[in-house]
Protein backbone atom coordinates (compact mmCIF):
# COMPACT_ATOMS: atom_id res chain seq x y z
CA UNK A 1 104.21 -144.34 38.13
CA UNK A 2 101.60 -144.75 35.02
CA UNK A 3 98.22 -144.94 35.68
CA UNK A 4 96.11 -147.26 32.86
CA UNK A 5 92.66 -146.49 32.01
CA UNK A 6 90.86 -148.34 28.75
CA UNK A 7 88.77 -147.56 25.84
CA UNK A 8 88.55 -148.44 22.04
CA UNK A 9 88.99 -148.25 18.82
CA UNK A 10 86.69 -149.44 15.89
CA UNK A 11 87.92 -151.23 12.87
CA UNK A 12 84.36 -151.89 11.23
CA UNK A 13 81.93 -153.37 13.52
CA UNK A 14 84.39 -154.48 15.98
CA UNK A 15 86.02 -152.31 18.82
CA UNK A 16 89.67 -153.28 20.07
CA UNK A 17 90.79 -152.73 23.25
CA UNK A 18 93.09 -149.57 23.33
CA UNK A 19 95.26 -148.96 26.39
CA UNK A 20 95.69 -145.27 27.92
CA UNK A 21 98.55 -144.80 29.86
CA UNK A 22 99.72 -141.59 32.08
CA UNK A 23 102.66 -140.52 33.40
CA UNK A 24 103.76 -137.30 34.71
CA UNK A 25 107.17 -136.10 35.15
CA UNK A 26 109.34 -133.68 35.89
CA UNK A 27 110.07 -130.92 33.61
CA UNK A 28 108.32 -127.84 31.55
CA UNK A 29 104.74 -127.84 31.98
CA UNK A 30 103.09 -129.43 29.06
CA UNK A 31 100.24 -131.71 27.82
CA UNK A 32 100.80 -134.40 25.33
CA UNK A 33 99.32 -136.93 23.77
CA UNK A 34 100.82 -139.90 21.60
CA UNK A 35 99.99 -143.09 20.00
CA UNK A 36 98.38 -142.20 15.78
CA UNK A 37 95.81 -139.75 17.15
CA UNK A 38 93.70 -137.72 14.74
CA UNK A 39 92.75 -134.34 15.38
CA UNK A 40 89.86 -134.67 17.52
CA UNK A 41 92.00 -136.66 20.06
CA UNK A 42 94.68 -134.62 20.05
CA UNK A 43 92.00 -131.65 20.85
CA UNK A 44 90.93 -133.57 23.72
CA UNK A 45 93.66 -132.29 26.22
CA UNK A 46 91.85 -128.84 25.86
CA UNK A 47 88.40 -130.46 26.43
CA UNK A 48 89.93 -132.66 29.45
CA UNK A 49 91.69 -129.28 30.67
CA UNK A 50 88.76 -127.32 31.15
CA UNK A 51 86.29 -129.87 32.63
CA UNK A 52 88.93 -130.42 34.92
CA UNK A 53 89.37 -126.84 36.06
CA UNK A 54 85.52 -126.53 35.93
CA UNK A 55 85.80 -128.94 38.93
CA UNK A 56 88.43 -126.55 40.60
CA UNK A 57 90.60 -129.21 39.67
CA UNK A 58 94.04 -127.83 38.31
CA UNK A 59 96.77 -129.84 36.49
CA UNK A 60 100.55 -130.08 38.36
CA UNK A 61 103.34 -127.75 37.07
CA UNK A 62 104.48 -130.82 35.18
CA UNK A 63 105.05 -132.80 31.96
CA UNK A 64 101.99 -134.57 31.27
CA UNK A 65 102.20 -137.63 29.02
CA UNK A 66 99.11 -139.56 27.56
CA UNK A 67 99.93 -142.39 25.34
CA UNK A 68 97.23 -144.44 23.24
CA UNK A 69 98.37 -148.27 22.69
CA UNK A 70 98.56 -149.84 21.10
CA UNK A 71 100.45 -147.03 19.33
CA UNK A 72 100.29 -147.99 15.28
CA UNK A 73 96.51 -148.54 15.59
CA UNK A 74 94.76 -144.89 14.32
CA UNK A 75 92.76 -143.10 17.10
CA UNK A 76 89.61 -141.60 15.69
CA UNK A 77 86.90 -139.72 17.24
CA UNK A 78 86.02 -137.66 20.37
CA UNK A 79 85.07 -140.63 22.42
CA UNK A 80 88.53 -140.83 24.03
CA UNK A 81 88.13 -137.93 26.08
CA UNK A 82 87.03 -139.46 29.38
CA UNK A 83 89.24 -142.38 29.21
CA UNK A 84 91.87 -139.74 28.96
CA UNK A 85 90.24 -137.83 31.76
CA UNK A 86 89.75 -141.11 33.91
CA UNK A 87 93.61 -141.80 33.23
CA UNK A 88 94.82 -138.21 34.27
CA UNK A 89 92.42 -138.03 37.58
CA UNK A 90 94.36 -141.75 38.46
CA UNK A 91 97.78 -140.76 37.96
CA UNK A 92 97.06 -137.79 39.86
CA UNK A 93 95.02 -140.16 42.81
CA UNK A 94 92.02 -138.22 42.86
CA UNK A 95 90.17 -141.66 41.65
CA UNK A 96 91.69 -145.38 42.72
CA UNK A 97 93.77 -146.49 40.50
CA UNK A 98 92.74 -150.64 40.59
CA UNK A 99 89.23 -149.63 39.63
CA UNK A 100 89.52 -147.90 36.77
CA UNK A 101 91.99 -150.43 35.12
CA UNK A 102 89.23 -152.57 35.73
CA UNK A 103 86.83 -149.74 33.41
CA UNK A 104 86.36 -149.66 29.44
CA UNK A 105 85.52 -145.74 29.12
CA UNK A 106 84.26 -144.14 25.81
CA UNK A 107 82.28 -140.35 26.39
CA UNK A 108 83.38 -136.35 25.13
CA UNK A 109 83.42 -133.96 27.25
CA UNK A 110 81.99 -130.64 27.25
CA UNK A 111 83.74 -127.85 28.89
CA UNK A 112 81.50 -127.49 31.53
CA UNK A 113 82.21 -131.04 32.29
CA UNK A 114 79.14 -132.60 31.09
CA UNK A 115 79.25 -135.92 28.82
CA UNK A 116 78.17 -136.04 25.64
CA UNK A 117 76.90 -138.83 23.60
CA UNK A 118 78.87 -140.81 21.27
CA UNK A 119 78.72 -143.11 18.36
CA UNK A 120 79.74 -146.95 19.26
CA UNK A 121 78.33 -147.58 22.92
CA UNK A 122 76.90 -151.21 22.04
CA UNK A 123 80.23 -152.65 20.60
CA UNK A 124 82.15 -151.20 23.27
CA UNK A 125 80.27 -152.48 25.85
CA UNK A 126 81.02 -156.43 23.97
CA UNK A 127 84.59 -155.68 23.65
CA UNK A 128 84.38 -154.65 27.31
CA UNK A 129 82.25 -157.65 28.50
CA UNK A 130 84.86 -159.81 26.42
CA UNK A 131 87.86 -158.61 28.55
CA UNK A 132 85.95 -159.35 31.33
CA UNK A 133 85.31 -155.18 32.56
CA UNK A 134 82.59 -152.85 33.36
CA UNK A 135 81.49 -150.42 30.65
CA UNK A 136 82.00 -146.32 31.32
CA UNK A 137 79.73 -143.90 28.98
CA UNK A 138 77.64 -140.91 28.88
CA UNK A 139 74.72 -141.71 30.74
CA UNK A 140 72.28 -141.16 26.94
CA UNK A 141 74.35 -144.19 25.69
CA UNK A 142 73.27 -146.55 28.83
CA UNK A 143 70.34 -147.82 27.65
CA UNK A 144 71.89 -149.02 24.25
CA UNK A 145 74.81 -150.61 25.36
CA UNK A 146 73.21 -152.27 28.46
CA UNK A 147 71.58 -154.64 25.79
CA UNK A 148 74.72 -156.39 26.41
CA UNK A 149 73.81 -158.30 29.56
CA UNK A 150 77.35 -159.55 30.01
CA UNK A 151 78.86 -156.74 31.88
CA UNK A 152 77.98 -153.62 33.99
CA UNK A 153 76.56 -150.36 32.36
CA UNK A 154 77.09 -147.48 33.77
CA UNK A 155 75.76 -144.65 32.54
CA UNK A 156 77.44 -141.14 33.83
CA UNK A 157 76.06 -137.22 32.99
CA UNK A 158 78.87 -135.41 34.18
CA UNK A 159 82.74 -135.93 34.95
CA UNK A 160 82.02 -135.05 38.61
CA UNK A 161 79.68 -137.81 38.72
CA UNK A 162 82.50 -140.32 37.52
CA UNK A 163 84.81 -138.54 40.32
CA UNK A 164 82.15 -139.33 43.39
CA UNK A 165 81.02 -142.96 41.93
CA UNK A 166 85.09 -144.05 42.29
CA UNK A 167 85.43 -142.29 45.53
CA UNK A 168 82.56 -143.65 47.26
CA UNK A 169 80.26 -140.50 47.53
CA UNK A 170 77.79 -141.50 45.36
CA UNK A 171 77.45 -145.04 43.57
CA UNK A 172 75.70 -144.87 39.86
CA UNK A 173 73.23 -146.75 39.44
CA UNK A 174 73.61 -149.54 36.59
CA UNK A 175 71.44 -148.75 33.56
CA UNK A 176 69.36 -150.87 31.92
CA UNK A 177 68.48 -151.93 28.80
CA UNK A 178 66.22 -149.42 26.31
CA UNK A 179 63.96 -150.43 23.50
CA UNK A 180 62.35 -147.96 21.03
CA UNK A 181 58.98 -148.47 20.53
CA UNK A 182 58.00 -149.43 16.95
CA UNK A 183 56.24 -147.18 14.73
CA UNK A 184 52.64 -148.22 13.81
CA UNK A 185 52.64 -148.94 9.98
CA UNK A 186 50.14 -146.70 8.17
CA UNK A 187 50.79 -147.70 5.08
CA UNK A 188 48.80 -151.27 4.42
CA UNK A 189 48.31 -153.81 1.52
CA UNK A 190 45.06 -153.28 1.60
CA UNK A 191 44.80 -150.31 0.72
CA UNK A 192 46.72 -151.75 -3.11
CA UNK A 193 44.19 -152.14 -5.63
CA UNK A 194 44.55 -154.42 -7.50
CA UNK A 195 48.41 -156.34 -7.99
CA UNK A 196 47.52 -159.51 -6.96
CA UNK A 197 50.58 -161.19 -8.36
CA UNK A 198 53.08 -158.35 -7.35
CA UNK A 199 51.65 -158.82 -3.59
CA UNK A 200 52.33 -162.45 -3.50
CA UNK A 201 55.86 -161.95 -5.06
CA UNK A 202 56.52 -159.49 -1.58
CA UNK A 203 55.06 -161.75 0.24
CA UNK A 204 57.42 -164.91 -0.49
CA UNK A 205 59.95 -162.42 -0.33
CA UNK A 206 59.03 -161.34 3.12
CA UNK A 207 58.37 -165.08 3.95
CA UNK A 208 62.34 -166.25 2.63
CA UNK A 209 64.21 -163.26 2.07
CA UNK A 210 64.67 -163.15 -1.57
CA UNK A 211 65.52 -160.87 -3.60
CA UNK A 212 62.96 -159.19 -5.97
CA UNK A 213 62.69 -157.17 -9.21
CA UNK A 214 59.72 -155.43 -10.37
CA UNK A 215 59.58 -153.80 -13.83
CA UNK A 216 56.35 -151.70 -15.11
CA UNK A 217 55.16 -148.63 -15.93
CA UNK A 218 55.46 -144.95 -14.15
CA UNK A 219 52.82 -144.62 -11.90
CA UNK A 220 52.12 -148.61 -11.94
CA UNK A 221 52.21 -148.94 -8.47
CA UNK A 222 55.91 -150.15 -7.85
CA UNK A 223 57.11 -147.78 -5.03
CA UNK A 224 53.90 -147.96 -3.11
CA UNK A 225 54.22 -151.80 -3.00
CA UNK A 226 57.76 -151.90 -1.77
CA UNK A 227 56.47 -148.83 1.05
CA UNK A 228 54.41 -150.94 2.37
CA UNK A 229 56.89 -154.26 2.71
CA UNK A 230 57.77 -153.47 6.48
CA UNK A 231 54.37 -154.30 7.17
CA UNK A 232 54.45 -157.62 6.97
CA UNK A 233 57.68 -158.62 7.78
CA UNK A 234 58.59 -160.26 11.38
CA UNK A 235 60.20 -158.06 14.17
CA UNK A 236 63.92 -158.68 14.53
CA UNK A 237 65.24 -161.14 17.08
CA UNK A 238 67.10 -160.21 20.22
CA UNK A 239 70.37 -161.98 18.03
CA UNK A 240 69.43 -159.74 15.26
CA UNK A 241 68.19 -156.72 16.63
CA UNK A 242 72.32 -157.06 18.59
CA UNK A 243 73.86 -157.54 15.60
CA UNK A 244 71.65 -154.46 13.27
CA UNK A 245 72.06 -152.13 16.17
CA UNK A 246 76.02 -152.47 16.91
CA UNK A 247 76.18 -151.19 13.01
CA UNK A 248 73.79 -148.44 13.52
CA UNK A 249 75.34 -147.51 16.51
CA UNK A 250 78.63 -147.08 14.74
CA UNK A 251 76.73 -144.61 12.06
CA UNK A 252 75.36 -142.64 15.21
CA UNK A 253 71.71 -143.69 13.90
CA UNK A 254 71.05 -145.01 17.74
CA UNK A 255 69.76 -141.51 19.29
CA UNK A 256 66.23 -142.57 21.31
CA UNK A 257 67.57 -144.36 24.52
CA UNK A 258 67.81 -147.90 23.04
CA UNK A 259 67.47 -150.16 20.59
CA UNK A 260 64.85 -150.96 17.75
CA UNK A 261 63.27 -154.25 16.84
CA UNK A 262 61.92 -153.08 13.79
CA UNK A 263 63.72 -154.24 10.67
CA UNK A 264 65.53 -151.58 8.62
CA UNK A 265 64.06 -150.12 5.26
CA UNK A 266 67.09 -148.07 3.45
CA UNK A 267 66.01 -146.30 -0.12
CA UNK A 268 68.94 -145.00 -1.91
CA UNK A 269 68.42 -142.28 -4.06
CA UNK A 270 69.99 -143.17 -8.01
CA UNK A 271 72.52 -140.45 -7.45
CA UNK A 272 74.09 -142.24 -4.38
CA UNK A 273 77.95 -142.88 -4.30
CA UNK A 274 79.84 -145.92 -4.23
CA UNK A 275 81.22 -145.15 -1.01
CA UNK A 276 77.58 -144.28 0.23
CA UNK A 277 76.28 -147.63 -0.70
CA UNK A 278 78.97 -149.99 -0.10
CA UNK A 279 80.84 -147.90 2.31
CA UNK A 280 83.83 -145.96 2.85
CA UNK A 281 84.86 -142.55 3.28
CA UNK A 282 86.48 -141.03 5.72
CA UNK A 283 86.81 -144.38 8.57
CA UNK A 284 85.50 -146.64 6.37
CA UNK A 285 81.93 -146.22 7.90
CA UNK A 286 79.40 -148.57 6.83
CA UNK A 287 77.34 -148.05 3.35
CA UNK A 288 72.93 -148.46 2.61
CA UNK A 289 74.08 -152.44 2.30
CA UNK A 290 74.83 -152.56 5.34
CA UNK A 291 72.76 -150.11 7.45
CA UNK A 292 69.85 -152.52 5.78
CA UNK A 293 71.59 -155.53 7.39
CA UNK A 294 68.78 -158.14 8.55
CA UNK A 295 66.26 -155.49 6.72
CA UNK A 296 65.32 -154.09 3.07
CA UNK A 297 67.38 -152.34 0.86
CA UNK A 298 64.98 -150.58 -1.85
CA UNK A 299 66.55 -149.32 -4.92
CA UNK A 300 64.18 -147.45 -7.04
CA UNK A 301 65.08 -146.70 -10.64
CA UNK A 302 67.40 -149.66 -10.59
CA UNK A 303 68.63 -149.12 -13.95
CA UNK A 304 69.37 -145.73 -13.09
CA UNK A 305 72.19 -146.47 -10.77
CA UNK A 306 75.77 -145.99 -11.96
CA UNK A 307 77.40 -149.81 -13.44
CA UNK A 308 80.16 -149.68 -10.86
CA UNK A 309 77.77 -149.65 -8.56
CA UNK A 310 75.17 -152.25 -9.57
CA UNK A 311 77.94 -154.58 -10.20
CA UNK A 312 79.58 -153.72 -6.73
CA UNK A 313 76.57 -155.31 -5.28
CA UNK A 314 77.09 -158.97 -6.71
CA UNK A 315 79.26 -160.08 -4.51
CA UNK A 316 77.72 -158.88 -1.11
CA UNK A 317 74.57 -160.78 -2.13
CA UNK A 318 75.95 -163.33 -2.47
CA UNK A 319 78.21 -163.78 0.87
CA UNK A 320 76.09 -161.69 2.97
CA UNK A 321 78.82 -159.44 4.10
CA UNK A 322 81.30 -156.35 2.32
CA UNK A 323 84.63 -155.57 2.72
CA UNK A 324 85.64 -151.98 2.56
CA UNK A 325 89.55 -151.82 1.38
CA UNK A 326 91.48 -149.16 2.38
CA UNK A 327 95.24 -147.98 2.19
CA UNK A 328 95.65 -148.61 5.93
CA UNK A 329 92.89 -150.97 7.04
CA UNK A 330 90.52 -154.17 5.86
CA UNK A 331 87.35 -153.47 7.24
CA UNK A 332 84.66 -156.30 7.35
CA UNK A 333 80.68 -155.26 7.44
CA UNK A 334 77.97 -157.74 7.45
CA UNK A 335 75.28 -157.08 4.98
CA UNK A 336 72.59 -159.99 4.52
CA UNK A 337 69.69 -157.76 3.37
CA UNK A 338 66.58 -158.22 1.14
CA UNK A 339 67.05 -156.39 -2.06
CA UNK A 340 63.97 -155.00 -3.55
CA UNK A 341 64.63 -153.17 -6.87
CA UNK A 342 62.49 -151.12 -8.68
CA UNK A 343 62.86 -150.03 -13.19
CA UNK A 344 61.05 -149.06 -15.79
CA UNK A 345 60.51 -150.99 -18.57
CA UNK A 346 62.43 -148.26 -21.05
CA UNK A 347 63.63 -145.15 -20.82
CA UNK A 348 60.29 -143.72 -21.79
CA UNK A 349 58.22 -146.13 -18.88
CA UNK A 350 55.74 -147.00 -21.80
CA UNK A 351 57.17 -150.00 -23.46
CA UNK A 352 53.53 -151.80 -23.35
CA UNK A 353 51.68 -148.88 -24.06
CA UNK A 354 51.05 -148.34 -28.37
CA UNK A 355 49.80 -145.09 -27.67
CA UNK A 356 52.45 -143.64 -25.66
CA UNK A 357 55.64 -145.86 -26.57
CA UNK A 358 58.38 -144.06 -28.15
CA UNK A 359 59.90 -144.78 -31.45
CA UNK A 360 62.64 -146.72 -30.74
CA UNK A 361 60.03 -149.17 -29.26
CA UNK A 362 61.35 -152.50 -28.38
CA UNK A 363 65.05 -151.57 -28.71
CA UNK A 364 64.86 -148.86 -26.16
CA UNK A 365 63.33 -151.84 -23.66
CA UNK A 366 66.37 -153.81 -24.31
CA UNK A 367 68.76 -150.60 -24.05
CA UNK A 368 67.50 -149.73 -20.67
CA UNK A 369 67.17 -153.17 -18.83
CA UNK A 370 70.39 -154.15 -20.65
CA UNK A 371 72.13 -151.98 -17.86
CA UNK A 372 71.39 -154.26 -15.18
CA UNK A 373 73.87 -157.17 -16.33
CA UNK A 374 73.59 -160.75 -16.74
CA UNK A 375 75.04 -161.94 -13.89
CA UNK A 376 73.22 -159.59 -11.68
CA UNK A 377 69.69 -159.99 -13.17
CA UNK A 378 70.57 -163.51 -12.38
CA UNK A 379 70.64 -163.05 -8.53
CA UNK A 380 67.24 -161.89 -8.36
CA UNK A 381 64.88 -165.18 -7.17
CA UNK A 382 61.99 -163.01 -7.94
CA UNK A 383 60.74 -161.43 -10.96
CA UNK A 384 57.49 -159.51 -11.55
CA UNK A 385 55.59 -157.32 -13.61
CA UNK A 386 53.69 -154.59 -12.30
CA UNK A 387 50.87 -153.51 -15.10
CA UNK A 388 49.16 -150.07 -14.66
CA UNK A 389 45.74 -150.02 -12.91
CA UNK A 390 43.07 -148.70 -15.07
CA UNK A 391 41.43 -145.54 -13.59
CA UNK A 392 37.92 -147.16 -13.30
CA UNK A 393 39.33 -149.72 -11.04
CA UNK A 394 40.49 -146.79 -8.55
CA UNK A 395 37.09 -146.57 -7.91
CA UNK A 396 36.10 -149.98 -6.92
CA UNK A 397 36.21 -150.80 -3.22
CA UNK A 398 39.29 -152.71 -1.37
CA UNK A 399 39.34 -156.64 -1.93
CA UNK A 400 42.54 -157.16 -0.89
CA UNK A 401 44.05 -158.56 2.35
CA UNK A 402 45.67 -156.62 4.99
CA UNK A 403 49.00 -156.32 6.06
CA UNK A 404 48.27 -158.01 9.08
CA UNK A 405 46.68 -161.27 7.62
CA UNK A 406 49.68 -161.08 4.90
CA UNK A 407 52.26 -160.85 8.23
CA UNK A 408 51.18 -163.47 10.06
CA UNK A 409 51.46 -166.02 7.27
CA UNK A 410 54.93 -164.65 6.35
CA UNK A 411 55.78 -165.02 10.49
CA UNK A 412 54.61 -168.53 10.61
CA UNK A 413 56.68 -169.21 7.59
CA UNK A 414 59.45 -167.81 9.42
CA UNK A 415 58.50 -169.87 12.37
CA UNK A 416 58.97 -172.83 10.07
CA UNK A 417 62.29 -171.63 8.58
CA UNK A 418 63.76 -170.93 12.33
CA UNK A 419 63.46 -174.51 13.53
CA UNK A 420 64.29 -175.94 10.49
CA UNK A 421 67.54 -174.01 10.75
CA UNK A 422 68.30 -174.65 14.40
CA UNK A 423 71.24 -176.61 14.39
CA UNK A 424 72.24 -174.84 10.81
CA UNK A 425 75.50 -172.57 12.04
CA UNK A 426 74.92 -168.84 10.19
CA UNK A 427 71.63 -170.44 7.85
CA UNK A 428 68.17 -169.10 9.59
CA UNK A 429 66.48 -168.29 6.19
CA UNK A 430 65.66 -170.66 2.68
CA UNK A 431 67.35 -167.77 1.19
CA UNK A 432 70.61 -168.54 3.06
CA UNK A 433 70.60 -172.58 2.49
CA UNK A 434 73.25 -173.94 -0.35
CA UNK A 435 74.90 -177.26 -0.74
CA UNK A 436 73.62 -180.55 0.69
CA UNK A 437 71.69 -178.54 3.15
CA UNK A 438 69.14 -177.50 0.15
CA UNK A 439 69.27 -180.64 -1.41
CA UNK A 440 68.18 -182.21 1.97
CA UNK A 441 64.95 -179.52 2.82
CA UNK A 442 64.06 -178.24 -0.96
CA UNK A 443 64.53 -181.29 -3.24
CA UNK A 444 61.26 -181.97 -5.02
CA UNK A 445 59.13 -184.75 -5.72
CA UNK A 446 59.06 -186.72 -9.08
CA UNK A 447 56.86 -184.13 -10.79
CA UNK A 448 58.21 -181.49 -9.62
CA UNK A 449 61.96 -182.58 -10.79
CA UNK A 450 60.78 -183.49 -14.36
CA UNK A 451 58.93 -180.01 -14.34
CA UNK A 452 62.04 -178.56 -13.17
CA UNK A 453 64.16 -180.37 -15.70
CA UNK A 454 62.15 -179.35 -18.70
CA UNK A 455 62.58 -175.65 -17.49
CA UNK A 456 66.10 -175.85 -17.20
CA UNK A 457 66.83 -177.66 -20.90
CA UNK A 458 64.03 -175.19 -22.46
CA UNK A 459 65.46 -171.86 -20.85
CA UNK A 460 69.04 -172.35 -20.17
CA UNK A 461 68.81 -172.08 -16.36
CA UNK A 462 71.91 -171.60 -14.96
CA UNK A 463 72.87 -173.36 -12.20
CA UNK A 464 72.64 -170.31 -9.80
CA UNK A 465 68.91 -169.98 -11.02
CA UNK A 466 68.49 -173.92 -10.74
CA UNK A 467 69.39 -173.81 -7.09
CA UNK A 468 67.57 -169.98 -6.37
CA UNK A 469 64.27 -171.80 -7.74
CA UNK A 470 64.51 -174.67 -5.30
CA UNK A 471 64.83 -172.04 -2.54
CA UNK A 472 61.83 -170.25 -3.84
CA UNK A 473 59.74 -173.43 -4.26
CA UNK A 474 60.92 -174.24 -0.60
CA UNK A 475 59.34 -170.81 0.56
CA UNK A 476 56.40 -171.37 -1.08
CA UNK A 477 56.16 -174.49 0.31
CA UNK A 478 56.34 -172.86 3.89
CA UNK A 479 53.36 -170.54 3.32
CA UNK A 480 51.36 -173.49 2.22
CA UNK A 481 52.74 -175.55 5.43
CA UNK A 482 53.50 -178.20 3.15
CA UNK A 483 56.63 -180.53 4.72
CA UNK A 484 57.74 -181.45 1.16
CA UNK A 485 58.07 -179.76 -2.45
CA UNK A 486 55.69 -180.48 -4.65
CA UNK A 487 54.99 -179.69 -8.75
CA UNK A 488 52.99 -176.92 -7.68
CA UNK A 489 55.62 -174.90 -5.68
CA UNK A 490 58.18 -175.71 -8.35
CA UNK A 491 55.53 -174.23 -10.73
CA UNK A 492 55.13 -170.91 -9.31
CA UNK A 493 58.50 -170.66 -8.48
CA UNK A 494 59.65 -170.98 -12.06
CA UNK A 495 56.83 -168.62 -12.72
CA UNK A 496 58.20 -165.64 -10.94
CA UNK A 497 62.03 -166.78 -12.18
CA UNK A 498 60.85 -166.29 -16.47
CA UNK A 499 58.56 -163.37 -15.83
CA UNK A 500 60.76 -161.02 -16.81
CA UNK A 501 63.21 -162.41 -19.90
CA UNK A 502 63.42 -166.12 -20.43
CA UNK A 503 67.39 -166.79 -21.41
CA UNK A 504 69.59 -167.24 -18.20
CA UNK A 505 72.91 -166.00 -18.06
């Protein structure tokens, strides 16, 4: 007879439901294991054979048959070994059969017997809540995946504890749900002298979630404005904070007993891959884009990024979500982040300067920025320039706000922008609204369209920039808790949109 334990698989961010099935029959001793496994699973009968014997349990002079279906789907990773386990100890009725068919199982096992953490706890345990089981896992992944309130956690440290929860010796108790304390932000605005303009650009960034470019000089002040950008932006929400985690849990970045409700901040280094941005590589595992999802992605030297990958990142900011093709698989990552980008104005950094400026002055300017293209400088809502502080105004005292007066005008903007948004199915920021939906919340009043209208036939705005404008002037409109769109918003709007260039693309 075949006993049935369950697991999973992941394809992306999604875990399917993989059957493990165990017979044993007559025959030669042997151990086998079938059903596209790769070679950590197929090392896992040597893993499940010697926590077994650590237990003074010993396998039957007999042929031993594990199967993995659905067969064509590929196994990967060391997270099958206790399903495996929990499948062997059933066929051989040391645990009740009907209640571990009733179990989605995911843990390695040492060879002591001891269960070690593994990546993917928090979309197993919705996969498992789906089909309606209890969730199985080494007892340092309980506290992530009991986030999912749908089904039972539990949270094991050994195999032998498995063995006496199904027999009745000793029940586990259920875990429960972990959060990670933030980290206090020691980095603040007002500690910027001086940047007025670039501050307010982060902050109607922050507010809407648009995309940003700033352009100035080494040493101008670029990279310790974008630090200190997670200071003023809102904690996630439980929906988001569920839907950043099950990504970071399938990178293995979930390792302090929970989950985080601060947003992500990812920073690239120029050198980075393709595949380490987008994603891919061995499993398709998810790229910066997405590890940022519902967070910041920071790329500093913009222009210094290879073209395959700037222009890789078009389409991603566009639909929110990246698709990593493969040979064998399609797999789908979301990836609505806020792109802050960073670049010199030439390859020297001293375009403005006379005295400094090399001699290819303005042709290098156009050179360097000429490697972001068209259609992705268009995609930015926000552009600024950063100018270089004097060094007699590092000496003057602070006049700037804090984060913390910058924050909570950015969350009440966000306050505004999640009720508006309500009954809006996958829209919950201005940056997100398109269609009649931003005609209804961002059209203008009369001065404000005829200001708009002389911007577009002067400039060339596209109609991608027409529409990125209106969400702009909608943000700004939310900081000023203004219910309607007025010249003013427009104005500044436009303002940050032909700061850097003026001819759309």
């Amino acid at each position: 007879m075949v006993a049935r334990a369950f697991t999973v698989a992941f394809e992306g961010v999604e875990a399917r439901i993989v059957e493990v099935q165990c017979a044993l029959a007559p025959g030669l001793p042997s151990f086998a294991i079938v059903g596209l496994p790769d070679k950590a699973v197929s090392e896992a009968r040597e893993r499940v054979r010697a926590a077994l014997a650590s237990m003074s349990i010993a396998l039957p002079s007999k042929r031993i048959t594990v199967n993995l279906s659905p067969a064509d789907l590929p196994k990967e990773g060391s997270h099958f070994d206790l399903p495996i386990a929990m499948a062997l100890l059933a066929a051989l009725e040391i645990i009740p059969r009907d209640v571990v068919e009733n179990t989605v199982a995911l843990g390695e096992l040492s060879l002591d017997g001891r269960l070690v953490p593994v990546i993917g706890a928090l979309p197993a345990a919705m996969a498992a809540a789906e089909e309606g089981r209890s969730l199985l896992c080494p007892r340092a992944c309980g506290a992530e995946a009991a986030w999912v309130g749908a089904t039972q956690v539990l949270g094991a440290a050994t195999l032998d504890e498995v063995v006496r929860h199904y027999t009745g010796q000793a029940p586990i108790t259920p875990a429960e749900a972990g959060e990670v304390k933030p980290e206090t932000h020691s980095r603040d605005f007002a500690d910027v002298k001086g940047q007025e303009r670039a501050k307010r650009a982060l902050e109607i960034a922050a507010a809407g979630r648009h995309h940003l470019l700033m352009v100035g000089s080494p040493g101008s002040g670029k990279s310790m404005l974008a630090a200190r950008l997670p200071s003023i932006l809102p904690p996630l929400s439980a929906v988001e904070a569920l839907e950043t985690s099950m990504i970071h849990s399938l990178a293995g970045l979930l390792s302090e007993g929970g989950i985080s409700r601060q947003r992500p901040f990812c920073e690239p280094h120029h050198t980075a891959s393709m595949a380490a941005i987008v994603g891919g590589g061995r499993g398709a595992k998810p790229g910066q884009i997405s590890l940022a999802h519902n967070g910041v992605l920071f790329m500093d030297e913009f222009p210094e990024f290879s073209r395959p990958v700037l222009e890789t990142l078009r389409q991603p900011i566009e639909t929110g979500e990246i698709v990593v093709a493969r040979a064998n698989a399609h797999v789908r990552y979301p990836c609505r982040f806020l792109l802050i980008a960073a670049a010199n104005p030439c390859k020297c950094g001293y375009l403005a300067d006379p005295a400094r400026a090399c001699a290819r002055v303005p042709l290098c300017g156009e050179d360097y920025l000429g490697r972001i293209s068209g259609p992705l400088m268009d995609r930015f809502d926000l552009r600024v320039e950063v100018p270089p502080v004097a060094f007699s105004d590092l000496d003057l005292p602070s006049t700037g706000e804090s984060s913390a007066t910058i924050a909570a005008r950015v969350a009440d903007a966000r306050a505004i922008q999640t009720k508006r948004f309500s009954g809006a199915d996958g829209v919950r920021v201005n940056a997100e609204a398109e269609g009649a939906l931003l005609e209804q919340i961002a059209t203008p009043d009369a001065a404000g369209k005829a200001l708009l209208t002389r911007v577009a036939e002067r400039f060339g705005l596209s109609a991608r920039g027409y529409h990125r404008v209106l969400r702009v002037a909608r943000t700004i409109a939310d900081l000023d808790h203004s219910a309607n769109v007025h010249s003013p918003h427009v104005a500044e709007a436009v303002s940050f949109r032909l700061a850097i260039g003026t001819k759309e693309t």
